[in-house]
PDB file of N, CA and C in Angstrom:
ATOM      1  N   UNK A   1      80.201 135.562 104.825  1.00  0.00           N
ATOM      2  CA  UNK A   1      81.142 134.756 105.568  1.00  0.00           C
ATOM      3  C   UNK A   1      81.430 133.447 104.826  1.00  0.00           C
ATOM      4  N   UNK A   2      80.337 133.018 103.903  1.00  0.00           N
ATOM      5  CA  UNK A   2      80.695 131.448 103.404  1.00  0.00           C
ATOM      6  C   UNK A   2      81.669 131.647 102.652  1.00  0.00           C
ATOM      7  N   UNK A   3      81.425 133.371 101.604  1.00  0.00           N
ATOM      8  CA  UNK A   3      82.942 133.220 100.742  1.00  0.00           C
ATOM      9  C   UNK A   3      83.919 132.874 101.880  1.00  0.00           C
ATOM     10  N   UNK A   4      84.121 133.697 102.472  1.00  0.00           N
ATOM     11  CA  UNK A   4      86.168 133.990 103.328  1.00  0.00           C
ATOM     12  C   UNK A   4      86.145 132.251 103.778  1.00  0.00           C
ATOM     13  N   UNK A   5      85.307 131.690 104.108  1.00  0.00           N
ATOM     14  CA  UNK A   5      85.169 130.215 104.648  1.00  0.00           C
ATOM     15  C   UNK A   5      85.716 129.416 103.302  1.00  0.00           C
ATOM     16  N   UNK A   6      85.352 129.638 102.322  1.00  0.00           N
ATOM     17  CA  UNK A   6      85.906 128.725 101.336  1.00  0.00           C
ATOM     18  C   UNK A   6      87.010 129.130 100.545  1.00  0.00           C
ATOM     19  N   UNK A   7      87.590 130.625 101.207  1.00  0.00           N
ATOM     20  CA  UNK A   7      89.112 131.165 100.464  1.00  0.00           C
ATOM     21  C   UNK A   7      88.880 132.135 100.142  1.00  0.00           C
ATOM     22  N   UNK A   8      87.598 132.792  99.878  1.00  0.00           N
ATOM     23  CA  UNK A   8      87.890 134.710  99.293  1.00  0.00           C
ATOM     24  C   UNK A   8      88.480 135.317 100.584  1.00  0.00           C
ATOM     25  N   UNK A   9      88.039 136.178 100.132  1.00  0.00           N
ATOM     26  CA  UNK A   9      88.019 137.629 101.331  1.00  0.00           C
ATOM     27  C   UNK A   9      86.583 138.161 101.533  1.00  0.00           C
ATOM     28  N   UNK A  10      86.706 138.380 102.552  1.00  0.00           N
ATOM     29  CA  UNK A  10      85.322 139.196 102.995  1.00  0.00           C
ATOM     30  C   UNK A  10      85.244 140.248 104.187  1.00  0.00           C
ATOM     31  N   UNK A  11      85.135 141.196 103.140  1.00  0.00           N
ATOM     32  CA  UNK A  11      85.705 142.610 104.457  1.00  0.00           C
ATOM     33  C   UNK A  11      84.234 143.179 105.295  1.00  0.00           C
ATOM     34  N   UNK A  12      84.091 142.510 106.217  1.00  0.00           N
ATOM     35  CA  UNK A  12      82.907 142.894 107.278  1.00  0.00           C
ATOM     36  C   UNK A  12      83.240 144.073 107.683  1.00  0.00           C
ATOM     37  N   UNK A  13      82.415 144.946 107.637  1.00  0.00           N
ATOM     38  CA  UNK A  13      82.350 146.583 108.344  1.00  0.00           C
ATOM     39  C   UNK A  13      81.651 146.644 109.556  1.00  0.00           C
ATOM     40  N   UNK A  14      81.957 147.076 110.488  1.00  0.00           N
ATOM     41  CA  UNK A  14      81.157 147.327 111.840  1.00  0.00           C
ATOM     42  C   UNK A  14      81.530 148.626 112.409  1.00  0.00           C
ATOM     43  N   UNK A  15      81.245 149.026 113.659  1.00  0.00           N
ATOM     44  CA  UNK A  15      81.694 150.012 114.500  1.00  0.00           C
ATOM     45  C   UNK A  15      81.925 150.130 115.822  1.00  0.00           C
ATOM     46  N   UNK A  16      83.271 150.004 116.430  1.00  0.00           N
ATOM     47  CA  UNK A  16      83.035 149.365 117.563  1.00  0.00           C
ATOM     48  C   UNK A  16      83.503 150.809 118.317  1.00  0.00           C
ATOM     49  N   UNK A  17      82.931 151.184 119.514  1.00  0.00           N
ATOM     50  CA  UNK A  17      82.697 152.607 120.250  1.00  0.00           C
ATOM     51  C   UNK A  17      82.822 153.561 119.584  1.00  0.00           C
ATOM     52  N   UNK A  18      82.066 153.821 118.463  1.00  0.00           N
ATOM     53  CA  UNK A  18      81.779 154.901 117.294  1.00  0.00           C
ATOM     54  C   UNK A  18      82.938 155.132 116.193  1.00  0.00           C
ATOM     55  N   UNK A  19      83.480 154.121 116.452  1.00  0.00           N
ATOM     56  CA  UNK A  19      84.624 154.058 115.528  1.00  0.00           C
ATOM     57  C   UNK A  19      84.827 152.607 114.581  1.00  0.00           C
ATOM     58  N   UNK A  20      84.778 153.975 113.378  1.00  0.00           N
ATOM     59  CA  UNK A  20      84.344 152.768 111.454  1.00  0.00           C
ATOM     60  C   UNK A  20      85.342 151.503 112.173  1.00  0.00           C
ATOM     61  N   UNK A  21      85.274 150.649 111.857  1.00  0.00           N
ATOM     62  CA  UNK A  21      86.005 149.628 111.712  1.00  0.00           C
ATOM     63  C   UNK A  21      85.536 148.127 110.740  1.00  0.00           C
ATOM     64  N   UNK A  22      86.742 147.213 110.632  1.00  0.00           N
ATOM     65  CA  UNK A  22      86.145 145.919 109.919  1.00  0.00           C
ATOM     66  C   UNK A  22      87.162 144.978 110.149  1.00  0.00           C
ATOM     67  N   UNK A  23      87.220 143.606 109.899  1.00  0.00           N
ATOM     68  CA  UNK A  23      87.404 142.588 109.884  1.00  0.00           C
ATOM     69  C   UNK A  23      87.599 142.420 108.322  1.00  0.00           C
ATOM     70  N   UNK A  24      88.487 141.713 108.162  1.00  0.00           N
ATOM     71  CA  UNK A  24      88.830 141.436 106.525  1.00  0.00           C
ATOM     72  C   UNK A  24      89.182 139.921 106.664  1.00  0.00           C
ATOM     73  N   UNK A  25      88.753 138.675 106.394  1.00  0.00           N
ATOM     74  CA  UNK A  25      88.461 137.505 106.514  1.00  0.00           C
ATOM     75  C   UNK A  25      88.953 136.718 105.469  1.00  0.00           C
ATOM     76  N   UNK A  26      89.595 135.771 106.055  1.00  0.00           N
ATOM     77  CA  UNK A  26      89.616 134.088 105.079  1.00  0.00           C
ATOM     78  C   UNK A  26      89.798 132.997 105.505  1.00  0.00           C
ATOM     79  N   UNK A  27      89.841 131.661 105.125  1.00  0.00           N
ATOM     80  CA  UNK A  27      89.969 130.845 105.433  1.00  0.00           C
ATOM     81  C   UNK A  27      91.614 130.861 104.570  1.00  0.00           C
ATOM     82  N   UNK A  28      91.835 131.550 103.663  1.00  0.00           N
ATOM     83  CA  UNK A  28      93.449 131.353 102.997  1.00  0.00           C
ATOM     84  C   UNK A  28      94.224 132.288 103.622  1.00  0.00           C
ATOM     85  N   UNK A  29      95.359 131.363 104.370  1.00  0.00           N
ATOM     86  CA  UNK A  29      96.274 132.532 104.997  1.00  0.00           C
ATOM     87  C   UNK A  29      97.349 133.462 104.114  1.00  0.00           C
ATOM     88  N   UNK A  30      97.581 132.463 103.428  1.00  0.00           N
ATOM     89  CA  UNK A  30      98.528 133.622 102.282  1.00  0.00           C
ATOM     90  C   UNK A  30      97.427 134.441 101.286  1.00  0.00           C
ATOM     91  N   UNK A  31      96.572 134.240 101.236  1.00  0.00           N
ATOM     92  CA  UNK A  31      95.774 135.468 100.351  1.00  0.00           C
ATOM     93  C   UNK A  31      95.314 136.685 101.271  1.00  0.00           C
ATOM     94  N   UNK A  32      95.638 136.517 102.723  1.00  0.00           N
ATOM     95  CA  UNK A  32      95.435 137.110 103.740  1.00  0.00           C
ATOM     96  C   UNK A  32      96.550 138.182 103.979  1.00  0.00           C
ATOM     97  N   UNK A  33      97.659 137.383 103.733  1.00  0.00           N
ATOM     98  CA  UNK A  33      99.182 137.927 104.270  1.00  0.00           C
ATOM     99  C   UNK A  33      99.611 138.918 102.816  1.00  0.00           C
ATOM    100  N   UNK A  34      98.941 138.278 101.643  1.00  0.00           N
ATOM    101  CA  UNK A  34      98.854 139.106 100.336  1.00  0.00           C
ATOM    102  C   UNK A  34      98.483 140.463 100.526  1.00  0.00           C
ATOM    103  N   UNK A  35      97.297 140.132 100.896  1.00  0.00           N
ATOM    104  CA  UNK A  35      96.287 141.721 101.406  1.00  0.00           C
ATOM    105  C   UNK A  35      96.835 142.466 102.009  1.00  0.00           C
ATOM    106  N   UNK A  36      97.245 142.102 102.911  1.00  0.00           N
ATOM    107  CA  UNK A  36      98.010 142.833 104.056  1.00  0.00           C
ATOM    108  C   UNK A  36      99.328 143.647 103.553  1.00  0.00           C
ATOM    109  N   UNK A  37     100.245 142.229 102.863  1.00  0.00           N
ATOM    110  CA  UNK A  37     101.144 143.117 102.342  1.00  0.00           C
ATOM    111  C   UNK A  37     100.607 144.537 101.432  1.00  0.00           C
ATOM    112  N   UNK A  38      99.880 144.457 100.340  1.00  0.00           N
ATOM    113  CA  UNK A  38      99.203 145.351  99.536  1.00  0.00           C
ATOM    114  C   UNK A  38      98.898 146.857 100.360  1.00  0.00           C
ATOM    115  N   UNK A  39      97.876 146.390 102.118  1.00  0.00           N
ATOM    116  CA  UNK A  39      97.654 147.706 102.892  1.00  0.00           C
ATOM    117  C   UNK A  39      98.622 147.982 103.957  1.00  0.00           C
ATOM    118  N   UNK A  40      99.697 147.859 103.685  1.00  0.00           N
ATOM    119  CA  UNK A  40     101.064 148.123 104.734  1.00  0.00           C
ATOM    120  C   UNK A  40     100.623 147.625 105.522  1.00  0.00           C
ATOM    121  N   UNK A  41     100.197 146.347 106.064  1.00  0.00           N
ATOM    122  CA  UNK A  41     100.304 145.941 107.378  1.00  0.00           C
ATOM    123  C   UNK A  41     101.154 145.027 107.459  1.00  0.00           C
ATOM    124  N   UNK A  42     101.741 144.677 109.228  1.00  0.00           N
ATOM    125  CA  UNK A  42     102.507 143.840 109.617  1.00  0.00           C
ATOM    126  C   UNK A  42     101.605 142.699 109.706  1.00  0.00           C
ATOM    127  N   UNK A  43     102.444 141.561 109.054  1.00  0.00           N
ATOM    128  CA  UNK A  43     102.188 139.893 109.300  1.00  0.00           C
ATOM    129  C   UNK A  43     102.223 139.437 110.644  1.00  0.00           C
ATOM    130  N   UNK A  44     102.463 140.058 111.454  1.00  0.00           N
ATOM    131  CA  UNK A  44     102.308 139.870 113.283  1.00  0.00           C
ATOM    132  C   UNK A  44     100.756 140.123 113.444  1.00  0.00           C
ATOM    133  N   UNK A  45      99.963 141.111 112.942  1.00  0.00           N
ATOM    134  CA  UNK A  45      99.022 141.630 113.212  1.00  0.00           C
ATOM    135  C   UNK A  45      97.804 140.732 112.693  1.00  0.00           C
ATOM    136  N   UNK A  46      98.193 139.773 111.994  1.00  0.00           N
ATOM    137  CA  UNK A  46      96.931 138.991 111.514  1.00  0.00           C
ATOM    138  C   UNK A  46      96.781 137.877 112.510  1.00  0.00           C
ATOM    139  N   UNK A  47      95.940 137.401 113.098  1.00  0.00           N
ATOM    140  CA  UNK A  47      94.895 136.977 114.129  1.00  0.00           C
ATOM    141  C   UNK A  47      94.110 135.763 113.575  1.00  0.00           C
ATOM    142  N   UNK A  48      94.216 134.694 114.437  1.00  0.00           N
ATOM    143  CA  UNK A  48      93.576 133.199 113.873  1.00  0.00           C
ATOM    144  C   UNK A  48      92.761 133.116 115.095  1.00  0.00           C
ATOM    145  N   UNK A  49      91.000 132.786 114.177  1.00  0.00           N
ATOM    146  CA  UNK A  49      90.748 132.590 114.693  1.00  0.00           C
ATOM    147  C   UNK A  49      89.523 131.647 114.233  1.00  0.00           C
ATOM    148  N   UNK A  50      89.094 130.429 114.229  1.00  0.00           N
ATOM    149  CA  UNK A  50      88.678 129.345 113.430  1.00  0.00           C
ATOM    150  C   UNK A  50      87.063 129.659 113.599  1.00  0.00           C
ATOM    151  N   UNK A  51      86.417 129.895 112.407  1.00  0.00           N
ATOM    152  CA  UNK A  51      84.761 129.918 112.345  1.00  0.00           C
ATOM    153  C   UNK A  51      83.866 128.546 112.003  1.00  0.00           C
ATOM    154  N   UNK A  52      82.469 128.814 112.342  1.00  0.00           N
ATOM    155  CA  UNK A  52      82.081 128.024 112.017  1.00  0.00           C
ATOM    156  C   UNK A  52      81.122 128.362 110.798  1.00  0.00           C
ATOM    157  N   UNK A  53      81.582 126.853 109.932  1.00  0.00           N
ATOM    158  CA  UNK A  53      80.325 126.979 108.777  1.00  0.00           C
ATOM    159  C   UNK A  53      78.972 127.095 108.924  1.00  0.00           C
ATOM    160  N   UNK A  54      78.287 128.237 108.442  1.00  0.00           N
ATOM    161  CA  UNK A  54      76.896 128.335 108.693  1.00  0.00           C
ATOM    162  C   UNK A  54      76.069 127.033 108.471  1.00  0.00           C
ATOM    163  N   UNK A  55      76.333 126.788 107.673  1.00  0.00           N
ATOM    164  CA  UNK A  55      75.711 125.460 107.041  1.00  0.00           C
ATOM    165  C   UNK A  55      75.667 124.153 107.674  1.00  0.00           C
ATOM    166  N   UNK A  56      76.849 123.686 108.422  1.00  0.00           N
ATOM    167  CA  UNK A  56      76.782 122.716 109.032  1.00  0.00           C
ATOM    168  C   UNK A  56      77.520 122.424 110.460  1.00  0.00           C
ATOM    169  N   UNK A  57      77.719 123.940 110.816  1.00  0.00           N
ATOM    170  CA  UNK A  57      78.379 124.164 112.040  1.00  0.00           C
ATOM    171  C   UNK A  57      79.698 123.284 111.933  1.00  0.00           C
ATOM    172  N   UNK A  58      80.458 123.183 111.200  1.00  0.00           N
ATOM    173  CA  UNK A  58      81.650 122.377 111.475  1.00  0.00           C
ATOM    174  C   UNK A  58      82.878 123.940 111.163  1.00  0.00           C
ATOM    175  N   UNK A  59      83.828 123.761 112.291  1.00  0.00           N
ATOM    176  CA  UNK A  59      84.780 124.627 112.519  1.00  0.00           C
ATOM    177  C   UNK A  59      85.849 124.789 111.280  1.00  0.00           C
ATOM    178  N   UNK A  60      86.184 126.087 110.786  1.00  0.00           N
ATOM    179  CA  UNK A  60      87.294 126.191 109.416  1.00  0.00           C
ATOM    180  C   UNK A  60      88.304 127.095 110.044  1.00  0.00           C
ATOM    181  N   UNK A  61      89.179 126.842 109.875  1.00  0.00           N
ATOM    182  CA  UNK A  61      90.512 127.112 110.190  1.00  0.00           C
ATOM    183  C   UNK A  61      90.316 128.577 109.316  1.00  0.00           C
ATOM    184  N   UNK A  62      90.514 129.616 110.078  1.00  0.00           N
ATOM    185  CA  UNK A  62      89.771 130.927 109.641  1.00  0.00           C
ATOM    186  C   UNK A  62      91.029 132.311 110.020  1.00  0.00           C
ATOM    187  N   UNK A  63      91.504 133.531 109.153  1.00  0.00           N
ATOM    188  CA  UNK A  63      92.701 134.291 110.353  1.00  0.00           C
ATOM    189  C   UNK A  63      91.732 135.847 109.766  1.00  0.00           C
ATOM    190  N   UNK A  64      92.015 136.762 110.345  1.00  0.00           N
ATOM    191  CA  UNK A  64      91.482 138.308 110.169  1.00  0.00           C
ATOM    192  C   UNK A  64      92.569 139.496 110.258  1.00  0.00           C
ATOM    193  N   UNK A  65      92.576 140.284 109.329  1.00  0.00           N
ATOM    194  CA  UNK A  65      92.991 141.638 109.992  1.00  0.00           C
ATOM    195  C   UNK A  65      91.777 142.287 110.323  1.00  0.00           C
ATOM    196  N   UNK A  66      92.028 143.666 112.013  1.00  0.00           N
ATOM    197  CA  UNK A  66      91.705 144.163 112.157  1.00  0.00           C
ATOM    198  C   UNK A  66      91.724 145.795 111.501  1.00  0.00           C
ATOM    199  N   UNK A  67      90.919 146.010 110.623  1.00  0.00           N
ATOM    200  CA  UNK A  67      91.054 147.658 110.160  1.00  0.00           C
ATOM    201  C   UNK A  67      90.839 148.621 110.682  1.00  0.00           C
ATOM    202  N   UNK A  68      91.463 149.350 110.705  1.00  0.00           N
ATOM    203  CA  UNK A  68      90.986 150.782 111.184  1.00  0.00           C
ATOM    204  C   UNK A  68      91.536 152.226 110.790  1.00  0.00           C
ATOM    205  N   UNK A  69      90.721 153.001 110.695  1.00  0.00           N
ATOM    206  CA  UNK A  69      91.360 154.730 110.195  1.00  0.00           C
ATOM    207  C   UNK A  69      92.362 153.999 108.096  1.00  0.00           C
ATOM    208  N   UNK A  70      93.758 154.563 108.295  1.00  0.00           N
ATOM    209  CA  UNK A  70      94.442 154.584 107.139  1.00  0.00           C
ATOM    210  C   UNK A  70      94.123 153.190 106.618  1.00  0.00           C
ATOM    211  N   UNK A  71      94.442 151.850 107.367  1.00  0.00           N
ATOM    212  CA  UNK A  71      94.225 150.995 106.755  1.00  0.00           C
ATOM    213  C   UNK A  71      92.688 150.520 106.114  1.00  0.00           C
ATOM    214  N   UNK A  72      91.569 150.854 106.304  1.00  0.00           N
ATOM    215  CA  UNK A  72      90.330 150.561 106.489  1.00  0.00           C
ATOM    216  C   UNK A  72      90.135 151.200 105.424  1.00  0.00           C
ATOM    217  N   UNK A  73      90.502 152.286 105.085  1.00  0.00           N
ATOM    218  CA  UNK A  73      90.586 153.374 103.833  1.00  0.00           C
ATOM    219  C   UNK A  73      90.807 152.979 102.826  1.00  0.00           C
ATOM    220  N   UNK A  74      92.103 152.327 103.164  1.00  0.00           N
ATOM    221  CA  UNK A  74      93.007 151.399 101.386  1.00  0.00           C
ATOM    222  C   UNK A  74      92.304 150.725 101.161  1.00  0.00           C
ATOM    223  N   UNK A  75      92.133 149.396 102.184  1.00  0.00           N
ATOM    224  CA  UNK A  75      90.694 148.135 102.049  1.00  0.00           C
ATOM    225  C   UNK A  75      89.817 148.514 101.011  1.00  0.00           C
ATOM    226  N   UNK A  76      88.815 150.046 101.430  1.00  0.00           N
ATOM    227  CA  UNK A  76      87.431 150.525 100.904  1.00  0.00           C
ATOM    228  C   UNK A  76      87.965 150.810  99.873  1.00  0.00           C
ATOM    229  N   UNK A  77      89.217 151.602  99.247  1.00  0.00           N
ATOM    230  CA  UNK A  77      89.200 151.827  98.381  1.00  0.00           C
ATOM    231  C   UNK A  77      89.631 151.091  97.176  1.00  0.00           C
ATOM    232  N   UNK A  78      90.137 149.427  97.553  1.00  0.00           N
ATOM    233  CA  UNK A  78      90.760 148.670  96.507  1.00  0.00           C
ATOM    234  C   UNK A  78      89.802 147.782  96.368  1.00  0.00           C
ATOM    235  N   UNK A  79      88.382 148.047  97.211  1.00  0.00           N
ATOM    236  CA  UNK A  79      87.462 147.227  97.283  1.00  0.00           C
ATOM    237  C   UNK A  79      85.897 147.730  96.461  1.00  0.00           C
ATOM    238  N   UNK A  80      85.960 148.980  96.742  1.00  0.00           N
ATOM    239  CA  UNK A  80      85.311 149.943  95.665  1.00  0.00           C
ATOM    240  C   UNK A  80      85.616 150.785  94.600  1.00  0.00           C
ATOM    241  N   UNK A  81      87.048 151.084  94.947  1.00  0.00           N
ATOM    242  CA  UNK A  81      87.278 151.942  94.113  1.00  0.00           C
ATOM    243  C   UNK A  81      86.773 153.579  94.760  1.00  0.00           C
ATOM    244  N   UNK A  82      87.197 154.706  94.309  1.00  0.00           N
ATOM    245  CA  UNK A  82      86.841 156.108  94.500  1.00  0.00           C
ATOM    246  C   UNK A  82      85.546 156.541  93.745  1.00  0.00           C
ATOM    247  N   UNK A  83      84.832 156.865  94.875  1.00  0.00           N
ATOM    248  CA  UNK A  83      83.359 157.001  94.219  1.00  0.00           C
ATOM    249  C   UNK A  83      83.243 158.198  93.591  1.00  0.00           C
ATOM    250  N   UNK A  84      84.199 159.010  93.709  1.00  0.00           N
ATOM    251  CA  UNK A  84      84.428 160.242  93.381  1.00  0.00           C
ATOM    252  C   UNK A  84      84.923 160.321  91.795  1.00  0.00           C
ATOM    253  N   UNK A  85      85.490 159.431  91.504  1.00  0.00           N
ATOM    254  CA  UNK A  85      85.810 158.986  89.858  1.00  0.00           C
ATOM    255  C   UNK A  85      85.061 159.111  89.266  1.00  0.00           C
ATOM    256  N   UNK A  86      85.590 159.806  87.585  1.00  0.00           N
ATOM    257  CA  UNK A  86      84.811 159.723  86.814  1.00  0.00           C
ATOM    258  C   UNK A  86      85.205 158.566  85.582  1.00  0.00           C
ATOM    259  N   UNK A  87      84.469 157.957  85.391  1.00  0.00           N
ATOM    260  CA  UNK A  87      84.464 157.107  84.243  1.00  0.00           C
ATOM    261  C   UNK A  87      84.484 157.782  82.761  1.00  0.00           C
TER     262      UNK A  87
END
């Protein structure tokens, strides 16, 4: 979380009622709206919502997409790559 707090990305994976899902995080909204453009998503769909720094509890102006199924896929895969590849 401290990266997306200071401008990366940070794609949190969870599962919410047995279904893969994640959060893809920043504190930069256009590196956000970048991403998004990249996994076909709509710029309506990104979500502000301000975190706090672990470190000193002070609040950062923070936005997320929610992933799921096709999009969550592209994410994993521009984020790992195909494990199935051969080098």
């Amino acid at each position: 979380m401290a990266h997306a707090l200071s401008g990366g990305l940070w794609l949190h994976r969870h599962v919410l009622r047995g279904e893969p899902m994640a959060h893809l995080v920043s504190s930069d909204r256009h590196l956000l709206l970048e991403a998004g453009r990249r996994l076909r998503l709509d710029p309506a769909w990104l979500q502000y919502k301000p975190l706090k720094r672990p470190d000193d509890g002070v609040h950062v102006e923070a936005w997320h997409w929610d992933l799921r199924g096709g999009a969550l896929q592209r994410a994993l895969y521009l984020a790992v790559g195909d494990e199935r590849r051969k080098d």
